[in-house]
Protein backbone atom coordinates (compact mmCIF):
# COMPACT_ATOMS: atom_id res chain seq x y z
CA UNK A 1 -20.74 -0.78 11.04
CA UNK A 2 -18.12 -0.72 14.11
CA UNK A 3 -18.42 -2.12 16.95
CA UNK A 4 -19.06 0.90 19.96
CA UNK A 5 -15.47 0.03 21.30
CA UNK A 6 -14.04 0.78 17.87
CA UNK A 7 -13.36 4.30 15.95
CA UNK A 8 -14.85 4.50 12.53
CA UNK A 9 -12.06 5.29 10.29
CA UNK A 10 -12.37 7.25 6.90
CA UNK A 11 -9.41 6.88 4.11
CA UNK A 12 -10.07 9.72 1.55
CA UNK A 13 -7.85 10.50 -1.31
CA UNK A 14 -8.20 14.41 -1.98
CA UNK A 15 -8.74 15.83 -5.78
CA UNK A 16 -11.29 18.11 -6.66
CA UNK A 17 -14.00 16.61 -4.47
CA UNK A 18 -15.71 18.14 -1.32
CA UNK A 19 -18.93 16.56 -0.73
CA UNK A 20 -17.80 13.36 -2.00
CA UNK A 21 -15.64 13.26 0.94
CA UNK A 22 -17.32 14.62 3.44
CA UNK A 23 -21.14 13.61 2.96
CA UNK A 24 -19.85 9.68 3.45
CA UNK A 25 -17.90 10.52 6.70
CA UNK A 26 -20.63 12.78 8.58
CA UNK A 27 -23.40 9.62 7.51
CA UNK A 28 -20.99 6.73 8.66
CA UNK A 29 -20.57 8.50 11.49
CA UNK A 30 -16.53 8.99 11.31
CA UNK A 31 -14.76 9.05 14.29
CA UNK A 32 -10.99 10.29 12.47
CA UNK A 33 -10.35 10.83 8.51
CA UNK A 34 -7.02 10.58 6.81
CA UNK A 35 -7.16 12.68 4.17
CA UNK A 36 -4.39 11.52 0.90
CA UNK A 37 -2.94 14.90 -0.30
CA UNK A 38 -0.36 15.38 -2.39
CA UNK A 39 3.26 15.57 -1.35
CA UNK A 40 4.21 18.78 -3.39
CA UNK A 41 1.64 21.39 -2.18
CA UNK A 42 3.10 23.65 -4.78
CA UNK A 43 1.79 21.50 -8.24
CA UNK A 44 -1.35 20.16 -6.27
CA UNK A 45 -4.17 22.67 -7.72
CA UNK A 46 -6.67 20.56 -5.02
CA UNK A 47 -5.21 22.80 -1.83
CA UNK A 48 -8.72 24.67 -1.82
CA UNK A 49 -10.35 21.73 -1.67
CA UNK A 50 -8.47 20.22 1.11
CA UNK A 51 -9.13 23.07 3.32
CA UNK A 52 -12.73 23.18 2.81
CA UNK A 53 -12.87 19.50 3.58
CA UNK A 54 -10.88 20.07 6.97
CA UNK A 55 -12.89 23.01 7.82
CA UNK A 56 -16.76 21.21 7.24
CA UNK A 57 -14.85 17.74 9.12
CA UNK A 58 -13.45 19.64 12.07
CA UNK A 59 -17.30 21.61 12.26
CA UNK A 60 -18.77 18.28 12.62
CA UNK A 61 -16.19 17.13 15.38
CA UNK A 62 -14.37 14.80 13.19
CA UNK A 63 -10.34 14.42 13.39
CA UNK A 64 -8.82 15.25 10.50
CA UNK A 65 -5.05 13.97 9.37
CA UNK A 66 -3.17 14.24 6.64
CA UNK A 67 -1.18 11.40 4.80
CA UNK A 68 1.13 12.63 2.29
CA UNK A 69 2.25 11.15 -0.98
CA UNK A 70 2.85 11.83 -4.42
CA UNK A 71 -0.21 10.71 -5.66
CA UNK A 72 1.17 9.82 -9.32
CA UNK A 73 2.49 6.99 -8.27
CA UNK A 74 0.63 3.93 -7.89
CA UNK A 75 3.33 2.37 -5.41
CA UNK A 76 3.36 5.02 -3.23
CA UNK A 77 -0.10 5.06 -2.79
CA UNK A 78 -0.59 1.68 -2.00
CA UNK A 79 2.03 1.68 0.85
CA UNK A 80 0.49 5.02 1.71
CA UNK A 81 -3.03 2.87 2.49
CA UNK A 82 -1.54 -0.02 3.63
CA UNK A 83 0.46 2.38 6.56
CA UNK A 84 -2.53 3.54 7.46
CA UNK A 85 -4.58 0.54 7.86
CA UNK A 86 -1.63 -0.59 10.07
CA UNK A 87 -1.46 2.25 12.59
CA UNK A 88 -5.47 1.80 12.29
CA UNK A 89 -5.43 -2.08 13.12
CA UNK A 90 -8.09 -2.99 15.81
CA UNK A 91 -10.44 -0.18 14.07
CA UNK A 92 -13.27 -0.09 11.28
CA UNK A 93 -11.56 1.46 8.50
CA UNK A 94 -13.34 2.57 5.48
CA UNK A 95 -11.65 3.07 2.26
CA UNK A 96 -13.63 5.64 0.00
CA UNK A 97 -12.66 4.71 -3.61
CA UNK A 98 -14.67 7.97 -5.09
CA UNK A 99 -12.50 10.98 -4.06
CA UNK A 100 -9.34 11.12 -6.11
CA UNK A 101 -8.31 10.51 -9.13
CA UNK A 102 -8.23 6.76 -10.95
CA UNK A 103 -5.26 6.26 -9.44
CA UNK A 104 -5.83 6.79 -5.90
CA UNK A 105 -8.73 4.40 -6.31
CA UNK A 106 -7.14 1.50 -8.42
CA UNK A 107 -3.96 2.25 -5.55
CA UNK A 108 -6.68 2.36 -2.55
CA UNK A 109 -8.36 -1.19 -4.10
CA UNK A 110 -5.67 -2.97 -4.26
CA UNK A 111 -4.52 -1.98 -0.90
CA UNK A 112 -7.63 -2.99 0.55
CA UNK A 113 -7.28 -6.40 -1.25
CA UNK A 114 -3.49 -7.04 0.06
CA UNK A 115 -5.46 -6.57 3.57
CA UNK A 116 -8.71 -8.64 2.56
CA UNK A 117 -7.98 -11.07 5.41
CA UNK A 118 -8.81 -8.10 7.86
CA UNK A 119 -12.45 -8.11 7.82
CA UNK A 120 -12.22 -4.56 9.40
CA UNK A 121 -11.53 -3.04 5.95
CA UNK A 122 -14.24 -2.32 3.83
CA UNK A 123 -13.84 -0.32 0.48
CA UNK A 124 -16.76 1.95 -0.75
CA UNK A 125 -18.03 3.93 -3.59
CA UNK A 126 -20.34 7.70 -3.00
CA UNK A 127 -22.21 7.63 -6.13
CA UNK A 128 -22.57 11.63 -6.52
CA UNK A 129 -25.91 13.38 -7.39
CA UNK A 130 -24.85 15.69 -10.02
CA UNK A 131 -21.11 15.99 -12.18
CA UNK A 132 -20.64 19.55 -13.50
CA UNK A 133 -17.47 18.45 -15.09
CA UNK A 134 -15.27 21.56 -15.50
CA UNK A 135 -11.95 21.38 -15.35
CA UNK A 136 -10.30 22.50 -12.35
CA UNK A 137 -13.06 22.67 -10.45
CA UNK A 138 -15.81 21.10 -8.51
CA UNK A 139 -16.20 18.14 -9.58
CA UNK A 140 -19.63 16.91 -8.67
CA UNK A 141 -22.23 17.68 -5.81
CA UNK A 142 -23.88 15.60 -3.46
CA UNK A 143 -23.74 11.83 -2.84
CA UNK A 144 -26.50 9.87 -4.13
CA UNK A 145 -25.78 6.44 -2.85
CA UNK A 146 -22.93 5.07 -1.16
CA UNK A 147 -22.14 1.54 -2.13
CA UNK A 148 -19.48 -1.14 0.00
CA UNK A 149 -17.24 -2.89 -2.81
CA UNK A 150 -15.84 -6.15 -2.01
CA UNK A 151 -12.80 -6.69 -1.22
CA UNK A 152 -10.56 -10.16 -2.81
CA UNK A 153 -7.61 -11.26 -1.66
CA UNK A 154 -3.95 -10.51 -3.61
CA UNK A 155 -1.69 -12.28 -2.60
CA UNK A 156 1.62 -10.71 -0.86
CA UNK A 157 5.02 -12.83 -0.78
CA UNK A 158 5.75 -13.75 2.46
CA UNK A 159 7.55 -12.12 4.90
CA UNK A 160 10.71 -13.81 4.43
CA UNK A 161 10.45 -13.55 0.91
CA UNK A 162 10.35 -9.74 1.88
CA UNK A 163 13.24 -9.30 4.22
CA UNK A 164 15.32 -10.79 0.98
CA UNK A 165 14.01 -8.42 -1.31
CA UNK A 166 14.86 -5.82 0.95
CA UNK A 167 18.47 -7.29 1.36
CA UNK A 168 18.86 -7.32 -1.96
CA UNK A 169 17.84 -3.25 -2.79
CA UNK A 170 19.65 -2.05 0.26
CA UNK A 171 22.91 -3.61 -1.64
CA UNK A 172 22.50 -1.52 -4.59
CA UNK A 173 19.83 -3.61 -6.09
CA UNK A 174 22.37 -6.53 -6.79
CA UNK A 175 24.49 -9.07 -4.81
CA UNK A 176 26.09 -12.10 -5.23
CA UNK A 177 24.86 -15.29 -4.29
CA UNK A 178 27.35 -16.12 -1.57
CA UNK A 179 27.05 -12.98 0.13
CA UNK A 180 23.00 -13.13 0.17
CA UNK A 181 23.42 -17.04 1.61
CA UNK A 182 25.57 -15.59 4.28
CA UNK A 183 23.08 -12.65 5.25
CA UNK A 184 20.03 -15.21 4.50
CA UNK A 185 21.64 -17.36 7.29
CA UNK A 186 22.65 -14.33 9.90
CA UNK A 187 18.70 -12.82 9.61
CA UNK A 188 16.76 -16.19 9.72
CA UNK A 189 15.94 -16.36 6.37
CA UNK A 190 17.11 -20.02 5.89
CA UNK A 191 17.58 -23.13 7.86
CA UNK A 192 20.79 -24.80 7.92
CA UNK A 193 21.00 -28.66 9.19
CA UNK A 194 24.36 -29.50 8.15
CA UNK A 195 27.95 -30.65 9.31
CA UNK A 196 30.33 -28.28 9.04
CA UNK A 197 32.06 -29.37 5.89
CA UNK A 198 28.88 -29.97 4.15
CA UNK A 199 27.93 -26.14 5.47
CA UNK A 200 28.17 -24.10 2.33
CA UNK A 201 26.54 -26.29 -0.21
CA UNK A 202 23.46 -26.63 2.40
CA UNK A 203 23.23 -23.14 2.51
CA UNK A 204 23.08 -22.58 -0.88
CA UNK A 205 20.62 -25.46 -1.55
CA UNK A 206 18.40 -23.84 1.19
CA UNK A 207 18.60 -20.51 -0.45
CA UNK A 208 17.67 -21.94 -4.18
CA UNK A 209 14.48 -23.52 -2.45
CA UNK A 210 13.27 -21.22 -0.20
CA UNK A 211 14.44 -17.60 -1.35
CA UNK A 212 16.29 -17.40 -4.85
CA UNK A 213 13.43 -19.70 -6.86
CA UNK A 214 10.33 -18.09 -5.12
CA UNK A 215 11.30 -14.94 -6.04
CA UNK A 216 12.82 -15.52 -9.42
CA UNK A 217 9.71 -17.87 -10.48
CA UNK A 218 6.68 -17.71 -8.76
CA UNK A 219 7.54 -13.51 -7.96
CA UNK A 220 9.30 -12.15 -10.70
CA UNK A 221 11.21 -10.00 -8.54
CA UNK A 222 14.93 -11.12 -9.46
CA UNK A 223 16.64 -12.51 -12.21
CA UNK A 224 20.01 -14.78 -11.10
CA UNK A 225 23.07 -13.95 -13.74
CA UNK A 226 26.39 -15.97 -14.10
CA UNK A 227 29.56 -13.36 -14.57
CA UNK A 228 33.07 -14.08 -14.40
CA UNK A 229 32.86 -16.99 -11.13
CA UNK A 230 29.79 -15.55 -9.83
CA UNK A 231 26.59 -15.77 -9.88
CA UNK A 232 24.29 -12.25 -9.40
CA UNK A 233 20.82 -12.22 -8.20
CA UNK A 234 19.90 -8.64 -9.50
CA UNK A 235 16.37 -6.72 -8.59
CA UNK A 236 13.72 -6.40 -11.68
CA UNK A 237 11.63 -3.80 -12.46
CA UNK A 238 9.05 -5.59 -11.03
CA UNK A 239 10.97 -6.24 -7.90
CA UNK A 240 11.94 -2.40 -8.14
CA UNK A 241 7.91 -1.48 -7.95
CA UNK A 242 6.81 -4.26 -5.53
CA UNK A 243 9.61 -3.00 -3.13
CA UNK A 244 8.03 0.15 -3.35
CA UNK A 245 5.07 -0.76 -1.43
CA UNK A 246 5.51 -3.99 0.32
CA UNK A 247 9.42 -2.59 2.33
């Protein structure tokens, strides 16, 4: 558990869940609970449940907030998590994988595992006691056992490697390679030690090695294209997704 000068912190993606949500919160003793609701309140058939959850949380003196997102997509979600366990940073934040749908826990996991190095996140499972099963509603009842989940490390480019991507989308998802040297130099990216007619061929060296090949090889995130005199680094799909949640 926490340390007495920290808040417990509950992360709880909202579906068609009540106890499984609130039975883990009032036994760990939550201090505040982000509750993950959807971002369309008019397709999200869980409202009911979110209320209900709110109502027994605020009985039992616990803050409630709301985080939303559109919880079909995976990105979103992540960055949704990851947000929170920033503005949480310093706390004991407990991610409860058992709430939501699959998504919202392989999305809650893998945040957690971008922030394994923070040993103040801890993932979790509340077995239930009982799964009626209908559609639509209540899901299950009770929580049998809660289990911790542990947490490994993914790795996340680094933050350099991030600012580029970020260059990159915010130009339409493609630019050439002489403009992203000359914003690479202006925003730190690269380091330059060069006279000044060697100056352009140093910065492009230093953007092959330390931006262009790191993301194109080891990340996946751009492909580089020759047309006409240029050359193109362009966004991929995988770039497109990653951007989602790491920018």
């Amino acid at each position: 558990m926490s340390n007495l000068s920290n808040l417990r912190i509950h992360i709880a993606p909202v579906g068609f869940e009540i106890d499984r949500v609130v039975i883990p919160a009032k036994e760990m003793k939550a201090d505040k609970v982000w509750l993950l609701v959807h971002d369309r309140p008019n397709e999200d058939k869980a409202g009911p449940y979110i209320e209900k959850i709110q109502k027994q949380l605020q009985k039992e003196k616990i803050r409630v907030v709301k985080e939303h997102h559109n919880r079909l997509d995976l990105f979103k979600i992540i960055k949704s998590v990851k947000e929170i366990i920033e503005k949480e940073k310093g706390n004991t934040i407990y991610v409860n994988l058992a709430s939501g749908s699959k998504i919202q826990a392989i999305a809650g996991m893998m945040a957690c595992m971008m922030c394994s190095e923070q040993k103040n996140v801890i993932p979790f499972y509340a077995e239930a006691e009982r799964y009626p099963g209908f559609e639509g509603k209540q899901l299950s009842y009770g929580v049998k056992n809660l289990m911790h989940i542990p947490s490994y490390q993914i790795h996340t480019p680094k933050p350099e490697l991030i600012l580029a991507l970020k260059i990159i989308k915010e130009n339409g998802g493609k630019i050439t390679k002489k403009q992203m040297a000359e914003l690479a130099e202006k925003n730190d990216l690269i380091t330059i030690n060069a006279k000044e007619e060697n100056l352009t061929q140093a910065r492009f060296a230093s953007l092959d090695k330390n931006i262009i090949q790191p993301l194109e090889d080891e990340w996946k995130f751009v492909n580089v294209e020759k047309i006409g005199r240029n050359r193109w680094i362009k966004i991929t799909q995988d770039g497109i997704n990653a951007s989602k949640f790491l920018i």
